[in-house]
N, C-alpha and C. Protein backbone atom coordinates (compact mmCIF):
# COMPACT_ATOMS: atom_id res chain seq x y z
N UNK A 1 0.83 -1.20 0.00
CA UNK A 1 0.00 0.00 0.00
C UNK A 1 0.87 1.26 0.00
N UNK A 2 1.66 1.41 0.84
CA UNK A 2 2.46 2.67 1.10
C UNK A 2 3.86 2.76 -0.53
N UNK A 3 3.78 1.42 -0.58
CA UNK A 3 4.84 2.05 -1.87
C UNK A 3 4.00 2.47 -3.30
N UNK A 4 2.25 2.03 -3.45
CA UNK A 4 1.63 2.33 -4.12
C UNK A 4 1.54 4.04 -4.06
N UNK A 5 1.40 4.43 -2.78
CA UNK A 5 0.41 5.88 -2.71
C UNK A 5 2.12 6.72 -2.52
N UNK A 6 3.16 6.05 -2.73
CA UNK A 6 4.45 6.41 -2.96
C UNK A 6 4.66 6.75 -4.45
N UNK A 7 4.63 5.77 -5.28
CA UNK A 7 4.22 5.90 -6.76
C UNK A 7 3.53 6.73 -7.43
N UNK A 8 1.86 6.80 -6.26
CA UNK A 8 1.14 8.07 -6.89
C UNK A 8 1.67 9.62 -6.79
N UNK A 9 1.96 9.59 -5.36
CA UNK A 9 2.79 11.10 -4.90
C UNK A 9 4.03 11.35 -6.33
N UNK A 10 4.38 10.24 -6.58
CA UNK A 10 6.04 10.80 -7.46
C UNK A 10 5.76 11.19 -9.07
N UNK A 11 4.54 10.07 -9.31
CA UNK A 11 4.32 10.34 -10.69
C UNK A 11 3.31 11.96 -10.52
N UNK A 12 2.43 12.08 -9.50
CA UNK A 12 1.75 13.53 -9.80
C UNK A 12 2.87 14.44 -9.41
N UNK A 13 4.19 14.59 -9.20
CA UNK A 13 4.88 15.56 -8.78
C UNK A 13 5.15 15.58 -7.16
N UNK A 14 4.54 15.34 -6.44
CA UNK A 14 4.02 15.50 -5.09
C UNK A 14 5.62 15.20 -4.33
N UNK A 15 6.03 14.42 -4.49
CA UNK A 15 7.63 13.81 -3.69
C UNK A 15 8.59 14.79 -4.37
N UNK A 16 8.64 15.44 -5.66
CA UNK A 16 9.53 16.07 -5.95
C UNK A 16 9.35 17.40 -5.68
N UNK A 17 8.35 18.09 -4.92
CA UNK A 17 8.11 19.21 -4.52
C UNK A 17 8.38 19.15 -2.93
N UNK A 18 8.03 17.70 -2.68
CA UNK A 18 8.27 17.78 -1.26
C UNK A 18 10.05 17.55 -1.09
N UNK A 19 10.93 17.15 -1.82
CA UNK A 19 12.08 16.75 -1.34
C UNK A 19 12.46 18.49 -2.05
N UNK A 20 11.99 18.59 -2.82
CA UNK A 20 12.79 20.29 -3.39
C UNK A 20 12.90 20.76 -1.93
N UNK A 21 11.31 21.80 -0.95
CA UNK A 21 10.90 22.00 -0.09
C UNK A 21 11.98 21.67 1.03
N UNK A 22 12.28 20.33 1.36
CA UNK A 22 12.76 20.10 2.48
C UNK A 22 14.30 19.73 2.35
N UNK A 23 14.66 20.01 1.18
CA UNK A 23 16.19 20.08 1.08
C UNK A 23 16.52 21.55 0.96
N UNK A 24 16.12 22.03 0.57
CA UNK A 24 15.87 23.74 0.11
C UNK A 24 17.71 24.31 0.81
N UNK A 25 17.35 23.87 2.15
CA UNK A 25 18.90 24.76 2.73
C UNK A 25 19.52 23.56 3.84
N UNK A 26 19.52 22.39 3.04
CA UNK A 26 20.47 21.55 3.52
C UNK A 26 21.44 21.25 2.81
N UNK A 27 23.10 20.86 2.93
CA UNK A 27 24.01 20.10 2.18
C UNK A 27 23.81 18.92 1.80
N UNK A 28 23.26 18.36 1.49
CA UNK A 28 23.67 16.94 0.93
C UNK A 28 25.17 16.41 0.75
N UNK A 29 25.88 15.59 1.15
CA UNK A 29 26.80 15.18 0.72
C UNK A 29 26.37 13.88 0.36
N UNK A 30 26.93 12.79 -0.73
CA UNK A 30 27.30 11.67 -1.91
C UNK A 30 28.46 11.13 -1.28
N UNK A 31 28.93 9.70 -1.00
CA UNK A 31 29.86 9.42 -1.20
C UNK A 31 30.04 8.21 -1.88
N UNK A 32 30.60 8.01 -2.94
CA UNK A 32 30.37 6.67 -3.82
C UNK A 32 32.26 6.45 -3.50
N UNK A 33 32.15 4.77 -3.64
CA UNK A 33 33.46 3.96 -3.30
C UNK A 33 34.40 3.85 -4.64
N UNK A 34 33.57 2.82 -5.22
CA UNK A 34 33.99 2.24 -6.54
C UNK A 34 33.20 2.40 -7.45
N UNK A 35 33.72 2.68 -8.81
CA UNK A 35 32.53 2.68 -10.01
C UNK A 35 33.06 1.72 -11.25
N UNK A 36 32.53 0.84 -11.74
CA UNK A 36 33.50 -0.19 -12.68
C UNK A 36 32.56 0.01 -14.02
N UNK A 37 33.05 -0.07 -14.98
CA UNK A 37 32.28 -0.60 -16.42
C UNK A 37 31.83 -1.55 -16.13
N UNK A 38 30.33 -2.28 -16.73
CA UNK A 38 29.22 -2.94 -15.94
C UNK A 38 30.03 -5.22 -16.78
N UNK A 39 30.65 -4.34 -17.60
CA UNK A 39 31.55 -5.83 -18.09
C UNK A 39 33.53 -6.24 -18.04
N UNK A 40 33.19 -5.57 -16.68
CA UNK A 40 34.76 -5.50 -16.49
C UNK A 40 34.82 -6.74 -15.47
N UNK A 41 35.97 -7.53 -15.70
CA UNK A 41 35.79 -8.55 -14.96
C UNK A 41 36.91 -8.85 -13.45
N UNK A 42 36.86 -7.60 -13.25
CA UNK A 42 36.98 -7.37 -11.93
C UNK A 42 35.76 -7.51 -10.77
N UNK A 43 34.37 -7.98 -11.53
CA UNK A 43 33.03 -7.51 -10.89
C UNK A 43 34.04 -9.09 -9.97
N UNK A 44 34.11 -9.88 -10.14
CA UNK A 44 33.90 -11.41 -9.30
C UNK A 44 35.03 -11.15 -7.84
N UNK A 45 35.58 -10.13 -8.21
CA UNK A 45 35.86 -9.99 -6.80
C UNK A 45 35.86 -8.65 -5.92
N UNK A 46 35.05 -7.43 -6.28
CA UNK A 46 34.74 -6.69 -6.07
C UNK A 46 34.04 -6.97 -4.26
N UNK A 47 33.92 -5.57 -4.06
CA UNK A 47 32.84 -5.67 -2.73
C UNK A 47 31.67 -5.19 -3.23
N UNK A 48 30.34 -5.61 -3.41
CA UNK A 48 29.55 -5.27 -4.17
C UNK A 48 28.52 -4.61 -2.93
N UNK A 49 28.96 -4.58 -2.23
CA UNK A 49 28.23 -3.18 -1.49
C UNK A 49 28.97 -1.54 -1.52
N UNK A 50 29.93 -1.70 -2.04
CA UNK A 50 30.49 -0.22 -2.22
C UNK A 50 30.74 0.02 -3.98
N UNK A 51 30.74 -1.14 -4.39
CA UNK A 51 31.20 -0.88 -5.80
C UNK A 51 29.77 -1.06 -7.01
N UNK A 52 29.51 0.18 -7.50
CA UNK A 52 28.55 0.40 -8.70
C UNK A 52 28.90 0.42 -9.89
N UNK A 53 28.13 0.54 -10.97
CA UNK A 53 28.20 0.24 -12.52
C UNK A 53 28.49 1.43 -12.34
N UNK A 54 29.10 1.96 -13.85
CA UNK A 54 28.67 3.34 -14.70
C UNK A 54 27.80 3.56 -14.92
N UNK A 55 26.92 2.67 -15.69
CA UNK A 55 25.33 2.63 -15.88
C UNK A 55 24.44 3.41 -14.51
N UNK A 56 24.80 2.73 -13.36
CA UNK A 56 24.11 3.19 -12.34
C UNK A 56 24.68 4.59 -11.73
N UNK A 57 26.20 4.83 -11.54
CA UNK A 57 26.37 6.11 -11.25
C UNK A 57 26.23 7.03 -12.31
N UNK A 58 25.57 7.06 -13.39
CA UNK A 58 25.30 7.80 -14.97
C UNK A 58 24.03 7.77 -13.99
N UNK A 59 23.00 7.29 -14.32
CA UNK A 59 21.48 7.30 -13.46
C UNK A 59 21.71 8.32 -12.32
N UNK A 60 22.24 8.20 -11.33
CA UNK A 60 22.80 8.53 -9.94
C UNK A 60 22.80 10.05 -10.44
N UNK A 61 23.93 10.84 -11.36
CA UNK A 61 24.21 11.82 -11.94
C UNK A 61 23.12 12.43 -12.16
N UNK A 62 21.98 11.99 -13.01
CA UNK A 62 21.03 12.44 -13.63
C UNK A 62 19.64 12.91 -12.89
N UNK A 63 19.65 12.23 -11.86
CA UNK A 63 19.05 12.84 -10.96
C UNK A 63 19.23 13.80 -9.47
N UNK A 64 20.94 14.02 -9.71
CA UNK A 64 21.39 15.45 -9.16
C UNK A 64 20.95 16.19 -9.83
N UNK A 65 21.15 16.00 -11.43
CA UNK A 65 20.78 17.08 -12.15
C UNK A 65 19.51 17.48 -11.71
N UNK A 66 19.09 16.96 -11.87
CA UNK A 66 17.23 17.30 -11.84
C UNK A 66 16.90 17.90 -10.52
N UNK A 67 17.82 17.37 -9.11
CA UNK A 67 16.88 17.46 -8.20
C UNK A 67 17.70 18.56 -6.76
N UNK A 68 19.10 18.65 -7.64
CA UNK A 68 20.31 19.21 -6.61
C UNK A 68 20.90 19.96 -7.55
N UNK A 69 21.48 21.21 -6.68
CA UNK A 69 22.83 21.98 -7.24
C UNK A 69 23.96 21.68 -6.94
N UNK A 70 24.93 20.77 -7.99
CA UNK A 70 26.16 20.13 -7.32
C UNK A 70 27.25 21.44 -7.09
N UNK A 71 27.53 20.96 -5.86
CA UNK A 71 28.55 22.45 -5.52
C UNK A 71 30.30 21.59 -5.35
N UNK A 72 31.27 22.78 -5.90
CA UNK A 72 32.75 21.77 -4.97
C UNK A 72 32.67 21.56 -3.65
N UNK A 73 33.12 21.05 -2.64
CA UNK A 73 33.64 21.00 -1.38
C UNK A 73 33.72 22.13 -0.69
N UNK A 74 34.66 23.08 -1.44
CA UNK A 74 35.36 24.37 -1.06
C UNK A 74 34.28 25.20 -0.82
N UNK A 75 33.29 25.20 -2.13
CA UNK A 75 32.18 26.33 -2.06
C UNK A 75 31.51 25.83 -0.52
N UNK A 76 31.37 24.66 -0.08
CA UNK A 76 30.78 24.72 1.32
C UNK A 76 31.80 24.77 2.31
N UNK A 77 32.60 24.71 2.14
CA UNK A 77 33.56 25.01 3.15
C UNK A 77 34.07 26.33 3.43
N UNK A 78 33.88 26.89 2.46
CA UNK A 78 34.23 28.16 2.64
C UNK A 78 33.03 29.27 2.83
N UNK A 79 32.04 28.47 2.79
CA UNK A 79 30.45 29.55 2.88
C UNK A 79 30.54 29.56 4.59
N UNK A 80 30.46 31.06 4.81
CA UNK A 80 30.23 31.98 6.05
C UNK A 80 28.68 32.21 6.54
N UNK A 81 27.81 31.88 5.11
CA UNK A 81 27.11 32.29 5.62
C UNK A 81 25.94 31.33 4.78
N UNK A 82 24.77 30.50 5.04
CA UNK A 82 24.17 28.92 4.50
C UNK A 82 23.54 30.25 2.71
N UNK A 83 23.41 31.26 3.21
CA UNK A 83 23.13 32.31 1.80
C UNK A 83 23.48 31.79 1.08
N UNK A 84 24.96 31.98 0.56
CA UNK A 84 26.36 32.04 -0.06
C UNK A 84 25.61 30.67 -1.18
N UNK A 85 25.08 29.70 -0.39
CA UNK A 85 24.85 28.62 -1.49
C UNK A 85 23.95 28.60 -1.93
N UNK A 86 23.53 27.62 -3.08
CA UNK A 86 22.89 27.81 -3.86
C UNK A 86 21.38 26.56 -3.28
N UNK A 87 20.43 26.85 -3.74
CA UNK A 87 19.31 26.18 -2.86
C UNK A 87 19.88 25.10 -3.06
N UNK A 88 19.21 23.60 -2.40
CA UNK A 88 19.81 22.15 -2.72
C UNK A 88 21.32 21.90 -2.51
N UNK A 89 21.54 22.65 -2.17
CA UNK A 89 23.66 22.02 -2.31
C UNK A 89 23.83 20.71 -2.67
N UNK A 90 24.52 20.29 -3.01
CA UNK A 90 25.27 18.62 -2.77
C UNK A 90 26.81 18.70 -3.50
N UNK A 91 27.79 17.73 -2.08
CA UNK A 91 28.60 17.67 -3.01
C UNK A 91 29.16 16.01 -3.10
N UNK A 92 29.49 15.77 -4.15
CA UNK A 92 29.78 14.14 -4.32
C UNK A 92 31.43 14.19 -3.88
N UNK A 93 31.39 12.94 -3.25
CA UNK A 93 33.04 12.92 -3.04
C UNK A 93 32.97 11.06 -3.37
N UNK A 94 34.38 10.70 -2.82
CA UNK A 94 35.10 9.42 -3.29
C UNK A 94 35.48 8.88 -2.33
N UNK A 95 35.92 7.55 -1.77
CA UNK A 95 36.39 7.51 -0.71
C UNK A 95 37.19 6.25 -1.27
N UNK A 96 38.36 6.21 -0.75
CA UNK A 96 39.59 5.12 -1.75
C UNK A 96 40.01 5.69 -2.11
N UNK A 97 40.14 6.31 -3.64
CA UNK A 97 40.77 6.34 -4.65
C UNK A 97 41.23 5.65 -5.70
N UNK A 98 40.23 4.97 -5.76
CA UNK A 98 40.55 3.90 -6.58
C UNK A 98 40.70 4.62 -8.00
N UNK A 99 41.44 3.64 -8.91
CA UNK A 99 42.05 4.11 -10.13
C UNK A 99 40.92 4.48 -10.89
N UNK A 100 40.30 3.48 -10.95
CA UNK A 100 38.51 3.70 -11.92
C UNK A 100 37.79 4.57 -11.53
N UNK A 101 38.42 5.78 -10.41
CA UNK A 101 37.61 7.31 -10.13
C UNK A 101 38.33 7.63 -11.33
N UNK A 102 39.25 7.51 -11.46
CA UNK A 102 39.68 8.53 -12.85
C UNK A 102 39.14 7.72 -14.13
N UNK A 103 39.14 6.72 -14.25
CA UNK A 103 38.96 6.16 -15.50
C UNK A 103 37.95 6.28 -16.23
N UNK A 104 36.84 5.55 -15.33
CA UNK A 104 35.65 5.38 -15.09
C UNK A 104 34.76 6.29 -14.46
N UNK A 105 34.55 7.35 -13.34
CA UNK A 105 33.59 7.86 -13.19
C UNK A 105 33.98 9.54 -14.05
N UNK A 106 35.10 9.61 -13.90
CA UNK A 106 36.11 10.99 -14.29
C UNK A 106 34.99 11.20 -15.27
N UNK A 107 35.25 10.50 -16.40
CA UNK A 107 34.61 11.07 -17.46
C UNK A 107 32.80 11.25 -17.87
N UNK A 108 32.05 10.63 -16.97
CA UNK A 108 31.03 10.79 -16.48
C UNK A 108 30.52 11.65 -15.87
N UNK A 109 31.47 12.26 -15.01
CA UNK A 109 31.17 13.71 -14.12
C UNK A 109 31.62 14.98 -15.06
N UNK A 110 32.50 14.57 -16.12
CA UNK A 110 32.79 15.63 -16.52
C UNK A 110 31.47 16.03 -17.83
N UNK A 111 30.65 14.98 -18.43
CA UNK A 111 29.90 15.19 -18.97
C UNK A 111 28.50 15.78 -18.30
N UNK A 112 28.81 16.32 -16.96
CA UNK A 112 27.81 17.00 -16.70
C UNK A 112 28.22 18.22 -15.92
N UNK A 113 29.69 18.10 -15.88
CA UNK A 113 30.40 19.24 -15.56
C UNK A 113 29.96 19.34 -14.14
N UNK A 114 30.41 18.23 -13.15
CA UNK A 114 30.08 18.05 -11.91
C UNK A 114 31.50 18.06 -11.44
N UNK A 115 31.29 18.70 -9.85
CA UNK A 115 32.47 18.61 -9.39
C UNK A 115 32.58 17.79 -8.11
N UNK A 116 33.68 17.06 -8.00
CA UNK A 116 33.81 15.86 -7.04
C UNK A 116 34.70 16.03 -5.88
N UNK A 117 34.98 15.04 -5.13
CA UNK A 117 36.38 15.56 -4.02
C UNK A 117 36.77 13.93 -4.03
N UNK A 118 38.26 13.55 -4.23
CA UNK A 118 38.41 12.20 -3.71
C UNK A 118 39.36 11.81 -2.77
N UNK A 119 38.71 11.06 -1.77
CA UNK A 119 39.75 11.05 -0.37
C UNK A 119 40.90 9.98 -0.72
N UNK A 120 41.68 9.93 -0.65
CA UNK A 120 42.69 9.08 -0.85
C UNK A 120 43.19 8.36 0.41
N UNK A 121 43.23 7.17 0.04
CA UNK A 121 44.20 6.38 0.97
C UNK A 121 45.39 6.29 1.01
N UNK A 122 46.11 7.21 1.85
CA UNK A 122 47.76 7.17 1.68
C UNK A 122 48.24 6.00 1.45
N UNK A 123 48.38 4.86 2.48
CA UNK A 123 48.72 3.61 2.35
C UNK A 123 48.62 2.78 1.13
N UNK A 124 47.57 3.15 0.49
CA UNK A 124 47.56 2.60 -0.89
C UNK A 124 47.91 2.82 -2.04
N UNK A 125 48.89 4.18 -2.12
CA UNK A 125 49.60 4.55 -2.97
C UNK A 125 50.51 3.91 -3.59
N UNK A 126 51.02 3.85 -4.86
CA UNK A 126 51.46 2.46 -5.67
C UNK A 126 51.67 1.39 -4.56
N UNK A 127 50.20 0.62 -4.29
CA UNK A 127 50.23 -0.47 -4.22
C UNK A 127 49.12 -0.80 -4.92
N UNK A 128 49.06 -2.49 -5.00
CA UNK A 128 48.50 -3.40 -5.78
C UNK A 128 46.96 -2.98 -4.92
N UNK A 129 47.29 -3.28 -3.78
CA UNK A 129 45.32 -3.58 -3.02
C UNK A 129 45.98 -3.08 -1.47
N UNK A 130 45.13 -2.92 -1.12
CA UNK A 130 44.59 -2.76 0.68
C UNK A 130 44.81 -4.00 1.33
N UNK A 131 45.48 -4.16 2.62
CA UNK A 131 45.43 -5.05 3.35
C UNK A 131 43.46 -5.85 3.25
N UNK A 132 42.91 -5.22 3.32
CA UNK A 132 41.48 -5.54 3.13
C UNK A 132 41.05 -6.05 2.06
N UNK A 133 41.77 -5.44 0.62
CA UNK A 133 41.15 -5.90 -0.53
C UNK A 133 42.12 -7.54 -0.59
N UNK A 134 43.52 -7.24 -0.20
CA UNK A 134 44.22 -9.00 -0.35
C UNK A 134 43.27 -9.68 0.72
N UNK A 135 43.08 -9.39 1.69
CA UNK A 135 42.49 -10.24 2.66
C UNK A 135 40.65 -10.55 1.93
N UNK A 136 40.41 -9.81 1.52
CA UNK A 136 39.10 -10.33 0.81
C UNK A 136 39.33 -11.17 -0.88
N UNK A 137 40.18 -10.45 -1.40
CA UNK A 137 41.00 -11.40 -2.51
C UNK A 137 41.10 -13.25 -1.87
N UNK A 138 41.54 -13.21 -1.13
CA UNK A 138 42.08 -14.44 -0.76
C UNK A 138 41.34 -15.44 0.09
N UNK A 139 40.08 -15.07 0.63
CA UNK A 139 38.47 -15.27 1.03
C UNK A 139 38.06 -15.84 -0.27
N UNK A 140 37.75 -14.49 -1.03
CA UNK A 140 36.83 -14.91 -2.25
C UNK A 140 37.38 -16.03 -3.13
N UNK A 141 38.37 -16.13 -3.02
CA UNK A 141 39.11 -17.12 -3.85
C UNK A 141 39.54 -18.79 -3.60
N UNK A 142 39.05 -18.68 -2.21
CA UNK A 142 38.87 -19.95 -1.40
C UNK A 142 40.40 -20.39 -1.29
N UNK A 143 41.44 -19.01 -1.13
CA UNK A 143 42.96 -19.68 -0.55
C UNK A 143 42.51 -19.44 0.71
N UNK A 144 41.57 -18.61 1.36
CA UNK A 144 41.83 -18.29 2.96
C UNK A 144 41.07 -19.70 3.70
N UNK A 145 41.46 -20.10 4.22
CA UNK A 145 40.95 -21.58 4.43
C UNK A 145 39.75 -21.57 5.92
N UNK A 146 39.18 -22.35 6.36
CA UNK A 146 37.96 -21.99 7.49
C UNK A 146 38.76 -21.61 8.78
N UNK A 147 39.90 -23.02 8.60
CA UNK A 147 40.70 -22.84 10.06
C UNK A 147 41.59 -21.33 10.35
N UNK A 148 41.92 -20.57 9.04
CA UNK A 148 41.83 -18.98 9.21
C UNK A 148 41.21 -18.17 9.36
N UNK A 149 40.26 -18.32 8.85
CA UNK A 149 38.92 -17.95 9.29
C UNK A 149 37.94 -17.80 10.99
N UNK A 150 38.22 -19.16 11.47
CA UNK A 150 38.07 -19.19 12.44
C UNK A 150 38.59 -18.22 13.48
N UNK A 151 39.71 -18.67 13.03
CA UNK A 151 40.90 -17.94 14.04
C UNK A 151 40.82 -16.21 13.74
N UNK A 152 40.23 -15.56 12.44
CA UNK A 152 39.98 -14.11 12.95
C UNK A 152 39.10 -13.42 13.64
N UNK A 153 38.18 -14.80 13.30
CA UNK A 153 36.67 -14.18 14.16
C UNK A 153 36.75 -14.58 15.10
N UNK A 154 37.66 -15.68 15.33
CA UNK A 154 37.73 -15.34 17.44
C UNK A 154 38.32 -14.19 17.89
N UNK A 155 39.60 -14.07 16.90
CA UNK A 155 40.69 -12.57 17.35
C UNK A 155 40.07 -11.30 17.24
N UNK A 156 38.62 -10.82 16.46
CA UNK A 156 37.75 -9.76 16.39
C UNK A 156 36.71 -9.59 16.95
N UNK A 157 36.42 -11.04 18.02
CA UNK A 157 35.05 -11.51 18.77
C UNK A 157 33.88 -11.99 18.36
N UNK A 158 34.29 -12.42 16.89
CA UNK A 158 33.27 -12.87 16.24
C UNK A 158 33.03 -14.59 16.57
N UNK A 159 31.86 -15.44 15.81
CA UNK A 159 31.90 -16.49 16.21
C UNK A 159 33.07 -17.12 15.50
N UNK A 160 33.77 -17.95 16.08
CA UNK A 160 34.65 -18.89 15.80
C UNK A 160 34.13 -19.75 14.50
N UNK A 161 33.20 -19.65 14.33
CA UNK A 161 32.51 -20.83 13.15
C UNK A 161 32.94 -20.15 11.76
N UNK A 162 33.52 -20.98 10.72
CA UNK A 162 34.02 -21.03 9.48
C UNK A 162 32.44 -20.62 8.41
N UNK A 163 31.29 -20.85 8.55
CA UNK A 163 30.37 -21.38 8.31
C UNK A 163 29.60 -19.42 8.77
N UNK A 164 29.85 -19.06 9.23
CA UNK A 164 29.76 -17.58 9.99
C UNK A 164 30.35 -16.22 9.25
N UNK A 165 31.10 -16.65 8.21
CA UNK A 165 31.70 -16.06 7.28
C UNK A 165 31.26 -16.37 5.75
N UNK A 166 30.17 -16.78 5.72
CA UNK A 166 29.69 -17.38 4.41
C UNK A 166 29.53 -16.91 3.26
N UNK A 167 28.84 -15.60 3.38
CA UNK A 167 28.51 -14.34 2.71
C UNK A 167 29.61 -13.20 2.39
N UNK A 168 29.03 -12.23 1.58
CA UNK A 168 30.29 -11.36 1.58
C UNK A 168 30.01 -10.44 2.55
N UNK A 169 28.72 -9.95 2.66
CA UNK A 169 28.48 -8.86 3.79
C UNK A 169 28.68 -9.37 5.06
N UNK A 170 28.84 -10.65 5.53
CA UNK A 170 29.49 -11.35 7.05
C UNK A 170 31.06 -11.11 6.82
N UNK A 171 31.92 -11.58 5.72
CA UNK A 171 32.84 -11.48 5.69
C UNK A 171 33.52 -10.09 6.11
N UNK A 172 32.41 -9.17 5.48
CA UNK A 172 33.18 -7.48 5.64
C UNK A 172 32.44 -7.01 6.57
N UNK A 173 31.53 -7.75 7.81
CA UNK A 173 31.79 -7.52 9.00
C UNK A 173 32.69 -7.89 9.31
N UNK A 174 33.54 -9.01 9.96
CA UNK A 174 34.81 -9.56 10.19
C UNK A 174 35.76 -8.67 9.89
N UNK A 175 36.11 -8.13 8.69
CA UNK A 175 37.07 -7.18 8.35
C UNK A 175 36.59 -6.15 9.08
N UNK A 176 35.89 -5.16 8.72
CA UNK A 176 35.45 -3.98 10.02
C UNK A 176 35.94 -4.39 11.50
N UNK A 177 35.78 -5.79 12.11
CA UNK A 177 36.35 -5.53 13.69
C UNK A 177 37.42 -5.64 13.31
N UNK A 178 38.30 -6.26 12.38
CA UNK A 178 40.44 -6.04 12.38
C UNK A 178 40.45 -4.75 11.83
N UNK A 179 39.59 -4.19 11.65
CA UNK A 179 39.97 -2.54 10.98
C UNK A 179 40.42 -1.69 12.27
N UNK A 180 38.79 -2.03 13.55
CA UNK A 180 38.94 -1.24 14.60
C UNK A 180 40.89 -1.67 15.48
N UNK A 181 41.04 -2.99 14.99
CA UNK A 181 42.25 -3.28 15.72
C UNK A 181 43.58 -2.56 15.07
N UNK A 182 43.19 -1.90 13.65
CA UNK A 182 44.53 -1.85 13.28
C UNK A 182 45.10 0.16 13.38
């Protein structure tokens, strides 16, 4: 019922007057991880909770357009006064740095002449992957074996069970508690 009379509100206008309205003089900030070409075959070992198509961050884009004024970073950082901006603010940023921000979304943002911010991971500067991405590399790939397994989720307080790590979103809980350790 409620996603019906959701449907009706969006197609008569009704949700897009109401989110204009109630974003009016808030920032929005975006932060997207990874963005890959939708046949790159990096997808099989990706984290597919942070990592999106082009296809989908192209979509994503298209309805800033429509519904936000994308601003740089700076322009909100440097506004003294919530005036200074422009109704809707938003600004998209990056978090990684992964190479395919430049490859892959770079040229996507620039076809709408959007401006981005991307946080970089020092540590990962010419290197291959993240302690996180080898350690999920080597999961997904069935070298990390249960009896290792075991043994991190006791060392992070997780359950000891091999079988507890099954999924990818269990797995990158597990990683999140060795994150807090490191």
């Amino acid at each position: 019922m409620f996603s019906t009379v959701k449907k009706l509100l969006y197609s008569a206008g009704g949700l897009t007057l109401y989110h204009t309205v109630r974003n009016r003089r808030h920032v929005t900030v975006v932060m997207f991880h990874r963005v890959l070409v939708e046949n790159d075959p990096r997808w099989k070992d990706v984290n597919n909770e942070w990592t999106i198509s082009d296809s989908l961050f192209d979509e994503c884009l298209q309805f800033f357009s429509k519904h936000y004024n994308v601003v740089p970073v700076d322009a909100v950082a440097g506004a003294t006064e919530r005036s200074k901006l422009p109704p809707r603010p938003l600004v998209i940023t990056f978090d990684d740095g992964w190479s395919e921000t430049e490859t892959v979304a770079l040229p996507i943002l620039r076809r709408y002449a959007f401006p981005a911010v991307v946080f970089v991971v020092a540590d990962a500067v010419n290197r291959r992957h993240l302690w996180t991405e080898t350690l999920f590399h080597a999961w997904n790939s069935g070298r990390l074996n249960s009896e290792n397994i075991a043994r991190l989720g006791e060392f992070v307080g997780l359950a000891s069970d091999p079988s507890s790590c099954a999924s990818v979103g269990e797995f990158w809980r597990m990683v999140d508690g060795l994150r807090l350790l490191a």
